[in-house]
PDB file of N, CA and C in Angstrom:
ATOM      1  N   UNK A   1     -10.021 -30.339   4.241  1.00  0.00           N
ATOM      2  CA  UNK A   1      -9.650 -29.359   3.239  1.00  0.00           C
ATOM      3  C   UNK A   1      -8.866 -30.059   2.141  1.00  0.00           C
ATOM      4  N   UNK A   2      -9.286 -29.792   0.788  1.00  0.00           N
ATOM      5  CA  UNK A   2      -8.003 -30.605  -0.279  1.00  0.00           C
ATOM      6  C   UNK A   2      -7.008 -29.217  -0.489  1.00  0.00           C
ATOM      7  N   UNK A   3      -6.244 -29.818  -1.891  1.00  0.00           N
ATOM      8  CA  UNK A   3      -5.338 -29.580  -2.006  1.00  0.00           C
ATOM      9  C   UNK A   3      -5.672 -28.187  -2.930  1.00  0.00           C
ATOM     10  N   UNK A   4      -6.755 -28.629  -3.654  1.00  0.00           N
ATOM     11  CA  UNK A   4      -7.016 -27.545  -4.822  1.00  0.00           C
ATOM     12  C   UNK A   4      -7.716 -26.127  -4.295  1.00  0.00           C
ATOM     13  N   UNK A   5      -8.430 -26.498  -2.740  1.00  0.00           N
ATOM     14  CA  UNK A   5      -8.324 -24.856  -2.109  1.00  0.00           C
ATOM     15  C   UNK A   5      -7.472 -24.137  -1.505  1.00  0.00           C
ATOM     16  N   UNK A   6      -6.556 -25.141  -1.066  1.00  0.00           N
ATOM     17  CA  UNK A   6      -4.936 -24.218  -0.145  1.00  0.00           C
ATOM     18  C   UNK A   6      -4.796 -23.836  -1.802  1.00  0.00           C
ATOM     19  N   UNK A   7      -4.719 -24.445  -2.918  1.00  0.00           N
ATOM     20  CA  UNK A   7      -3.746 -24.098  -4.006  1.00  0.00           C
ATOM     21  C   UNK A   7      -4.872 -22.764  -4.285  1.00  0.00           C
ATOM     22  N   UNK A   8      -5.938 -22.437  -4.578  1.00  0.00           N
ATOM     23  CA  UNK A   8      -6.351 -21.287  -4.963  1.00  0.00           C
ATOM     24  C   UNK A   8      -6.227 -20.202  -3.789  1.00  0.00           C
ATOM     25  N   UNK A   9      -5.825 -19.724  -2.905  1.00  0.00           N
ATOM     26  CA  UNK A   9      -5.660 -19.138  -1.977  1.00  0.00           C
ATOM     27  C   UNK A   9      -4.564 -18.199  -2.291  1.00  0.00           C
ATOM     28  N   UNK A  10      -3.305 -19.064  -2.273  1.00  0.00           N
ATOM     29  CA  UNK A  10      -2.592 -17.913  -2.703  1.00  0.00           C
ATOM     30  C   UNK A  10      -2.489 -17.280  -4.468  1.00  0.00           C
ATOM     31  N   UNK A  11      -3.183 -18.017  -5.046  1.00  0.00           N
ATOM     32  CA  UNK A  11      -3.225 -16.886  -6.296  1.00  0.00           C
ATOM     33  C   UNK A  11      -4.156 -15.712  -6.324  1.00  0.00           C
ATOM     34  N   UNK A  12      -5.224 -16.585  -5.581  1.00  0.00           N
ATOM     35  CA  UNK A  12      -6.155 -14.695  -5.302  1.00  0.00           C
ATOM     36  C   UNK A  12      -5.068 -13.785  -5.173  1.00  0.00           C
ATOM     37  N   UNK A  13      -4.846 -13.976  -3.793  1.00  0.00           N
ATOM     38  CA  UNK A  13      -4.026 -12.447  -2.962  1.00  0.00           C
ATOM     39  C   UNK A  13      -2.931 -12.584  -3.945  1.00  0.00           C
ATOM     40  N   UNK A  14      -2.075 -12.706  -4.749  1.00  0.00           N
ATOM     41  CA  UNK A  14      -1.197 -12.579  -5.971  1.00  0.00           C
ATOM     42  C   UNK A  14      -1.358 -11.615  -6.938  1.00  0.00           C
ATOM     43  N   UNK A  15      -2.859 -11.659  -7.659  1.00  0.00           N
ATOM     44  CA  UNK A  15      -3.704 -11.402  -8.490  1.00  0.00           C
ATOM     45  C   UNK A  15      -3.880  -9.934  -7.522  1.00  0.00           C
ATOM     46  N   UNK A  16      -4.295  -9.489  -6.284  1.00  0.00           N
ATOM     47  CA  UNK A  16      -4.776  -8.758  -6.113  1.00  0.00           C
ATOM     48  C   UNK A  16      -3.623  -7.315  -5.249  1.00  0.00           C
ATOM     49  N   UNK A  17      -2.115  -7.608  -6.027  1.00  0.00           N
ATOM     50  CA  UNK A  17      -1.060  -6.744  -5.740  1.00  0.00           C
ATOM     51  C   UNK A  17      -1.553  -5.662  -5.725  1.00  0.00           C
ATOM     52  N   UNK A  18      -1.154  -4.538  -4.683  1.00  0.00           N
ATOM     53  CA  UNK A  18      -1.560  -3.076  -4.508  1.00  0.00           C
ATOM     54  C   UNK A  18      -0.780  -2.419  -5.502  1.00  0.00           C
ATOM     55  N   UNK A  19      -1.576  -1.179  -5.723  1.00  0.00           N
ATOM     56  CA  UNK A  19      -0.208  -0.480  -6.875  1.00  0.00           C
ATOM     57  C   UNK A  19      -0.070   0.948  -6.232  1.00  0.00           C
ATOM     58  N   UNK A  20      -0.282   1.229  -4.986  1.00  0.00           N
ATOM     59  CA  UNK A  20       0.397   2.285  -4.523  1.00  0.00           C
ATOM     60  C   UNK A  20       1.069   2.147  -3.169  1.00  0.00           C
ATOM     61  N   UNK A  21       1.550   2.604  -2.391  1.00  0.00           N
ATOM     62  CA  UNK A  21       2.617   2.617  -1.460  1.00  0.00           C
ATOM     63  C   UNK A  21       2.231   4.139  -0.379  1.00  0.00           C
ATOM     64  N   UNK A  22       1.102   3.853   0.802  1.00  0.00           N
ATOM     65  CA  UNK A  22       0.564   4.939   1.720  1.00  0.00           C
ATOM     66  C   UNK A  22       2.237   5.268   2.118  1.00  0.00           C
ATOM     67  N   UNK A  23       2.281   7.007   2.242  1.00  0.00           N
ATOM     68  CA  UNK A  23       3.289   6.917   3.186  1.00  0.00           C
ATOM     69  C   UNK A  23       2.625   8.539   3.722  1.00  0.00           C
ATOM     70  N   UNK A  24       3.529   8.925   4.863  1.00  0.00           N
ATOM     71  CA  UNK A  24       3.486   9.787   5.673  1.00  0.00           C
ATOM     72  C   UNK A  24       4.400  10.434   6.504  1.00  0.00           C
ATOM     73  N   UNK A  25       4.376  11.835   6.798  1.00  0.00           N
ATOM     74  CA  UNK A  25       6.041  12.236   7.396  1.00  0.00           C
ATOM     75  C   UNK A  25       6.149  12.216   8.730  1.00  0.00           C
ATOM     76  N   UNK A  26       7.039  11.606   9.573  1.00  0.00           N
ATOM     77  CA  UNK A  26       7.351  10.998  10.643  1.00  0.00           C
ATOM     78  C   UNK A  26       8.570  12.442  10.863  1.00  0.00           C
ATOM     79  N   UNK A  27       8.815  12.842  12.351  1.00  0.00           N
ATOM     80  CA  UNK A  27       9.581  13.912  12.577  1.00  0.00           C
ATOM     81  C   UNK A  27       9.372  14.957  12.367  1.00  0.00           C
ATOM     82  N   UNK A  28      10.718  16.107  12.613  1.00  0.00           N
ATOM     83  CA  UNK A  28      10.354  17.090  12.282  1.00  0.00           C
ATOM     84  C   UNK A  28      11.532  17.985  11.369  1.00  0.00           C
ATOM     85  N   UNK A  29      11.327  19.005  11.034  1.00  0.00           N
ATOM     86  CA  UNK A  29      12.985  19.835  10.055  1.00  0.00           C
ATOM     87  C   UNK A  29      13.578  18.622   8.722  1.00  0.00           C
ATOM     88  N   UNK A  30      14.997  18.760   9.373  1.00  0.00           N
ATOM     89  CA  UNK A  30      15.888  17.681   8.434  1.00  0.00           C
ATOM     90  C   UNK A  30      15.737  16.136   8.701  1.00  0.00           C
ATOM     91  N   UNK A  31      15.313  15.970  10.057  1.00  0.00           N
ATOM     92  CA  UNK A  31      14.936  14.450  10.570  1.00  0.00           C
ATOM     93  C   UNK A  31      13.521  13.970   9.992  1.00  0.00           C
ATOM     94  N   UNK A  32      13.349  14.583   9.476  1.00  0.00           N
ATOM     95  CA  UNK A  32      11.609  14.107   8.890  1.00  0.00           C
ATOM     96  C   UNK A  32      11.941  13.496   7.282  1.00  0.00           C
ATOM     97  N   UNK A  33      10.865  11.974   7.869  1.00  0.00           N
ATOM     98  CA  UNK A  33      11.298  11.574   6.475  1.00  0.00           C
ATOM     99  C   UNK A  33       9.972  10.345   6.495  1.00  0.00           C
ATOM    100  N   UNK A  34       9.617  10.299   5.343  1.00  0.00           N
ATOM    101  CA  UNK A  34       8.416   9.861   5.505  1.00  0.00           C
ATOM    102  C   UNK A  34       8.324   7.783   5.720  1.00  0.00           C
ATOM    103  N   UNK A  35       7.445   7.682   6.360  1.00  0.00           N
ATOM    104  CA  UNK A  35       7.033   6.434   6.333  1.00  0.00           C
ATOM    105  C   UNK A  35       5.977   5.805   6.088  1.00  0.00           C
ATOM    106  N   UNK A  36       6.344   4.581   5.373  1.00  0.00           N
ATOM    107  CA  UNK A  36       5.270   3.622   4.880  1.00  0.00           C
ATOM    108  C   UNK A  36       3.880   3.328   6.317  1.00  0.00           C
ATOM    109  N   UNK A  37       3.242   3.358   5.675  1.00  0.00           N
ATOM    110  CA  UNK A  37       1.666   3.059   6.766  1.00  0.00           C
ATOM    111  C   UNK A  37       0.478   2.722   5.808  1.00  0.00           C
ATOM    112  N   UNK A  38       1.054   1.865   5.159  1.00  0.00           N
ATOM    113  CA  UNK A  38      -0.048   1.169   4.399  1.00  0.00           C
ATOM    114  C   UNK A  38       0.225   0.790   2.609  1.00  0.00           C
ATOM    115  N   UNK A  39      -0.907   0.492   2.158  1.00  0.00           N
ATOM    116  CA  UNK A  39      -0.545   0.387   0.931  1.00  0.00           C
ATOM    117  C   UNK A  39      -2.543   0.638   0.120  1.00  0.00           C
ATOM    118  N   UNK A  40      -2.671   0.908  -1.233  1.00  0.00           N
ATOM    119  CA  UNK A  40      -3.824   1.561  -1.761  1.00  0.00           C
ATOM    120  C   UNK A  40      -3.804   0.458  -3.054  1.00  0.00           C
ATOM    121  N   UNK A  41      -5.293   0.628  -3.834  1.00  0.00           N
ATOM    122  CA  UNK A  41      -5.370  -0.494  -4.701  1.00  0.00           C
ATOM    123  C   UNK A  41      -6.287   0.849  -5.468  1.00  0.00           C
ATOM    124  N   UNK A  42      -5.782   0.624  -6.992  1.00  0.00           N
ATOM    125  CA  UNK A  42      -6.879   1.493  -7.458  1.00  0.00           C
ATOM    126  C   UNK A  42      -8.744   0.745  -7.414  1.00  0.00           C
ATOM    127  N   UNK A  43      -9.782   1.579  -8.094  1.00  0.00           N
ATOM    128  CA  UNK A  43     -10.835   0.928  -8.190  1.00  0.00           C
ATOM    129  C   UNK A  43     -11.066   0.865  -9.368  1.00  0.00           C
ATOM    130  N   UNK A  44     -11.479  -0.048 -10.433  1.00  0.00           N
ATOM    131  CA  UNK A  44     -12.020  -0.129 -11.533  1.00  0.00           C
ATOM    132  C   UNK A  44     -13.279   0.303 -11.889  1.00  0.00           C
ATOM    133  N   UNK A  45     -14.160  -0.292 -10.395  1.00  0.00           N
ATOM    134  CA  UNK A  45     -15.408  -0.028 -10.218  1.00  0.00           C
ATOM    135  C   UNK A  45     -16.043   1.259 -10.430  1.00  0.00           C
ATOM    136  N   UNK A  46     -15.945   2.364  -9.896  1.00  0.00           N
ATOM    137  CA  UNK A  46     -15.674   3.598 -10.091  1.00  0.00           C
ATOM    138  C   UNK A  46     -14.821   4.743 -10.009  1.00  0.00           C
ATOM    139  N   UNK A  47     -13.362   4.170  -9.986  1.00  0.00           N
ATOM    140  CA  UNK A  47     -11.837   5.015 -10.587  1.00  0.00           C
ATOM    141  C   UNK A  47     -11.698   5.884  -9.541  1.00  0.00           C
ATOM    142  N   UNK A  48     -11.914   5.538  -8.034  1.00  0.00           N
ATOM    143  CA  UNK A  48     -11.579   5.624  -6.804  1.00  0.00           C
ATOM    144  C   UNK A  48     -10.336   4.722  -6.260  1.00  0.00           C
ATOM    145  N   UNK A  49      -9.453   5.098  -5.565  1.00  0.00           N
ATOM    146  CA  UNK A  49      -8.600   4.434  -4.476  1.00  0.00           C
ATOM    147  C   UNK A  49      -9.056   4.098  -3.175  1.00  0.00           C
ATOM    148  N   UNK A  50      -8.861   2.486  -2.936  1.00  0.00           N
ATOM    149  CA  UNK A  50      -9.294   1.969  -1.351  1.00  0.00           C
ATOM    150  C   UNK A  50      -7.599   2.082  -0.876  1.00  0.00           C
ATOM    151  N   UNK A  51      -7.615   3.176   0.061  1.00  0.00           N
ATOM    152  CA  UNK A  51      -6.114   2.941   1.154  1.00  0.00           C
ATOM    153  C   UNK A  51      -6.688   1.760   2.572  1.00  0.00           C
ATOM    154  N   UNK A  52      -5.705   0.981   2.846  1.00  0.00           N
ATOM    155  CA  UNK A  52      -5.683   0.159   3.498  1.00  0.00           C
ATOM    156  C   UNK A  52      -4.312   0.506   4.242  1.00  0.00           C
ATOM    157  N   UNK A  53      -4.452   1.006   5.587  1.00  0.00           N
ATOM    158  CA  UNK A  53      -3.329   1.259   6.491  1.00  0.00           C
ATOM    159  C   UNK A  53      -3.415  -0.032   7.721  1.00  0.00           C
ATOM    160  N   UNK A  54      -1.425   0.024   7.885  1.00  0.00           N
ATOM    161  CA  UNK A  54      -1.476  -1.120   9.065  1.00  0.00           C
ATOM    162  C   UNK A  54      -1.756  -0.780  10.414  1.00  0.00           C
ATOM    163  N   UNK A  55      -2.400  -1.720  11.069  1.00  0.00           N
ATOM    164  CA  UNK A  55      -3.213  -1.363  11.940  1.00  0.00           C
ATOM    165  C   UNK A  55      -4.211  -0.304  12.594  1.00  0.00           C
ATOM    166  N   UNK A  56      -3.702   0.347  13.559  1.00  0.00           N
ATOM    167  CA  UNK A  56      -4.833   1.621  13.628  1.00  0.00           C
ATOM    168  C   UNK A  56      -3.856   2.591  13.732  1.00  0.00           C
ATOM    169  N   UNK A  57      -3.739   3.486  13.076  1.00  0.00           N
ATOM    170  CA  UNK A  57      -3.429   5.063  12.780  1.00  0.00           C
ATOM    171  C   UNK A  57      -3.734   5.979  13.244  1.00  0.00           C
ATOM    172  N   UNK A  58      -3.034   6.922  14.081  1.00  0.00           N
ATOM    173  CA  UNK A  58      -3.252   8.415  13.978  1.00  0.00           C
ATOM    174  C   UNK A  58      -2.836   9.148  13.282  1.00  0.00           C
ATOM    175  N   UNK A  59      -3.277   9.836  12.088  1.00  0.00           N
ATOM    176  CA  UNK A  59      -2.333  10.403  11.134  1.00  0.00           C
ATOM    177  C   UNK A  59      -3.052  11.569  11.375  1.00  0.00           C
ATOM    178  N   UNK A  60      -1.910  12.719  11.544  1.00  0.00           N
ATOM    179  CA  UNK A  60      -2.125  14.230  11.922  1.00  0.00           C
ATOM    180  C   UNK A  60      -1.750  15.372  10.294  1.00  0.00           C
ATOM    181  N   UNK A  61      -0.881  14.529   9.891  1.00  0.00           N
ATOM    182  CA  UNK A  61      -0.171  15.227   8.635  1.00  0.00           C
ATOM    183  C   UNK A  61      -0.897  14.323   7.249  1.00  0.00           C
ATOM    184  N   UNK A  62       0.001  15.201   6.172  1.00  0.00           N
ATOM    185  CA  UNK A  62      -0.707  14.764   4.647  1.00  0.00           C
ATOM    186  C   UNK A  62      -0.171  13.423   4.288  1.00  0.00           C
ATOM    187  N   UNK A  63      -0.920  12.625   4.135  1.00  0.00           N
ATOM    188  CA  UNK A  63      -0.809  11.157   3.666  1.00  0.00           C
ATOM    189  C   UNK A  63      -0.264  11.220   1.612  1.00  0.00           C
ATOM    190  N   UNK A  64       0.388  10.382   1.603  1.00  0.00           N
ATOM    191  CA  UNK A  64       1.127  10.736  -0.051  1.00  0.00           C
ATOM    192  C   UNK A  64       0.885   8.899  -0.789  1.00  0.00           C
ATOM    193  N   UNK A  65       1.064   8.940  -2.073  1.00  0.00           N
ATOM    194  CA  UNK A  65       0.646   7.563  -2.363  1.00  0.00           C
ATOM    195  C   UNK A  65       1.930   7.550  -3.555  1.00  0.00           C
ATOM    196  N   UNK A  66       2.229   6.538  -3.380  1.00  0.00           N
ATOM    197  CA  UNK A  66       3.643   6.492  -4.884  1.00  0.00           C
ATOM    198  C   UNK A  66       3.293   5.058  -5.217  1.00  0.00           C
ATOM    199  N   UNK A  67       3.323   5.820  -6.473  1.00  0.00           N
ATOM    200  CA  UNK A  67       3.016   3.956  -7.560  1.00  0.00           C
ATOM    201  C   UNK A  67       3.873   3.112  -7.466  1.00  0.00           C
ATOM    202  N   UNK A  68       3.246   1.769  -7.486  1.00  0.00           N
ATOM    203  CA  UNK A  68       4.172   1.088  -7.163  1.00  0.00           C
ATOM    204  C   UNK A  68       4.602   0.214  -8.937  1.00  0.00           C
ATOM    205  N   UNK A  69       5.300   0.067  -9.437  1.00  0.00           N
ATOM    206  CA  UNK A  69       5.749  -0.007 -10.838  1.00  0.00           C
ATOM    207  C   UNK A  69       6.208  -1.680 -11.218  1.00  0.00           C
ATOM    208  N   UNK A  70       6.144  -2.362 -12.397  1.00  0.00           N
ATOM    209  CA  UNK A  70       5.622  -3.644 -12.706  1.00  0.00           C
ATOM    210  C   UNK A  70       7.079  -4.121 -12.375  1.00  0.00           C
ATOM    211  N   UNK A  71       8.197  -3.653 -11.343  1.00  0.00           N
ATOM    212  CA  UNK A  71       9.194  -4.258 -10.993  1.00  0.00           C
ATOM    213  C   UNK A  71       8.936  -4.434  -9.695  1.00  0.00           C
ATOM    214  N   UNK A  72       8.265  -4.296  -9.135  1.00  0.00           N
ATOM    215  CA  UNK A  72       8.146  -3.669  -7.540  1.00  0.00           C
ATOM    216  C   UNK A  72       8.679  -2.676  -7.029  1.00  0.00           C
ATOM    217  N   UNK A  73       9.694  -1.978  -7.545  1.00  0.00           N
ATOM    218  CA  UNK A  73      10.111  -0.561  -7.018  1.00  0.00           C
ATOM    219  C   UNK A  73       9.183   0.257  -6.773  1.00  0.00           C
ATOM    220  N   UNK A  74       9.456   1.054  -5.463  1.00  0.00           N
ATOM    221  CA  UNK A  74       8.246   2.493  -5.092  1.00  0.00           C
ATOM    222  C   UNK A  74       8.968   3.355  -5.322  1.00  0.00           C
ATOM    223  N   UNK A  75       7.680   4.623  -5.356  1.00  0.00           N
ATOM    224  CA  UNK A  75       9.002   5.989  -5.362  1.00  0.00           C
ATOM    225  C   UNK A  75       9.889   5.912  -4.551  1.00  0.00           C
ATOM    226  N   UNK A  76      10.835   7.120  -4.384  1.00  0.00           N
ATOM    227  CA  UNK A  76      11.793   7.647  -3.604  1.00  0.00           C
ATOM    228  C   UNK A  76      11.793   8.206  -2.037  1.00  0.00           C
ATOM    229  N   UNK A  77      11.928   7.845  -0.717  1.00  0.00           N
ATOM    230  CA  UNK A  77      12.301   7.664   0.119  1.00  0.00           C
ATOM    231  C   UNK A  77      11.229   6.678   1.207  1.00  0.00           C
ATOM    232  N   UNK A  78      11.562   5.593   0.502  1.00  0.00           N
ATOM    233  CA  UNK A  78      11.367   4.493   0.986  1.00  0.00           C
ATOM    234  C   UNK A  78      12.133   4.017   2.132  1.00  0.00           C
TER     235      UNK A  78
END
């Protein structure tokens, strides 16, 4: 392997930052508060979202997406 394919490797995945933030509500009442389970990339291709969750999921409740903004900050209860 040279040097100039380890070096293109990590600029792909660089180049290809998600811009939303999967989350979902964990608990129940006042203890419920949502958690991250993935992250979404818009599509250019046809102006669809691919969500990409970590590992395998059971999600029973409504899944929510918060942009993720050119500082890296996500929405609010992160």
């Amino acid at each position: 392997m040279t040097n100039e394919t380890q070096s293109q490797t990590p600029q792909t995945e660089a180049s290809n930052a998600p811009d939303w933030v999967v989350k979902t509500p964990k608990g129940y009442d006042r203890k419920a508060k949502l958690e991250r389970i993935g992250v979404a990339w818009n599509r250019d291709k046809d102006g669809g979202i691919c969500i990409r969750t970590y590992g395998t999921q059971i999600i029973a409740e409504d899944i929510y997406l918060f942009p993720i903004d050119p500082e890296g900050q996500v929405g609010s209860d992160e």
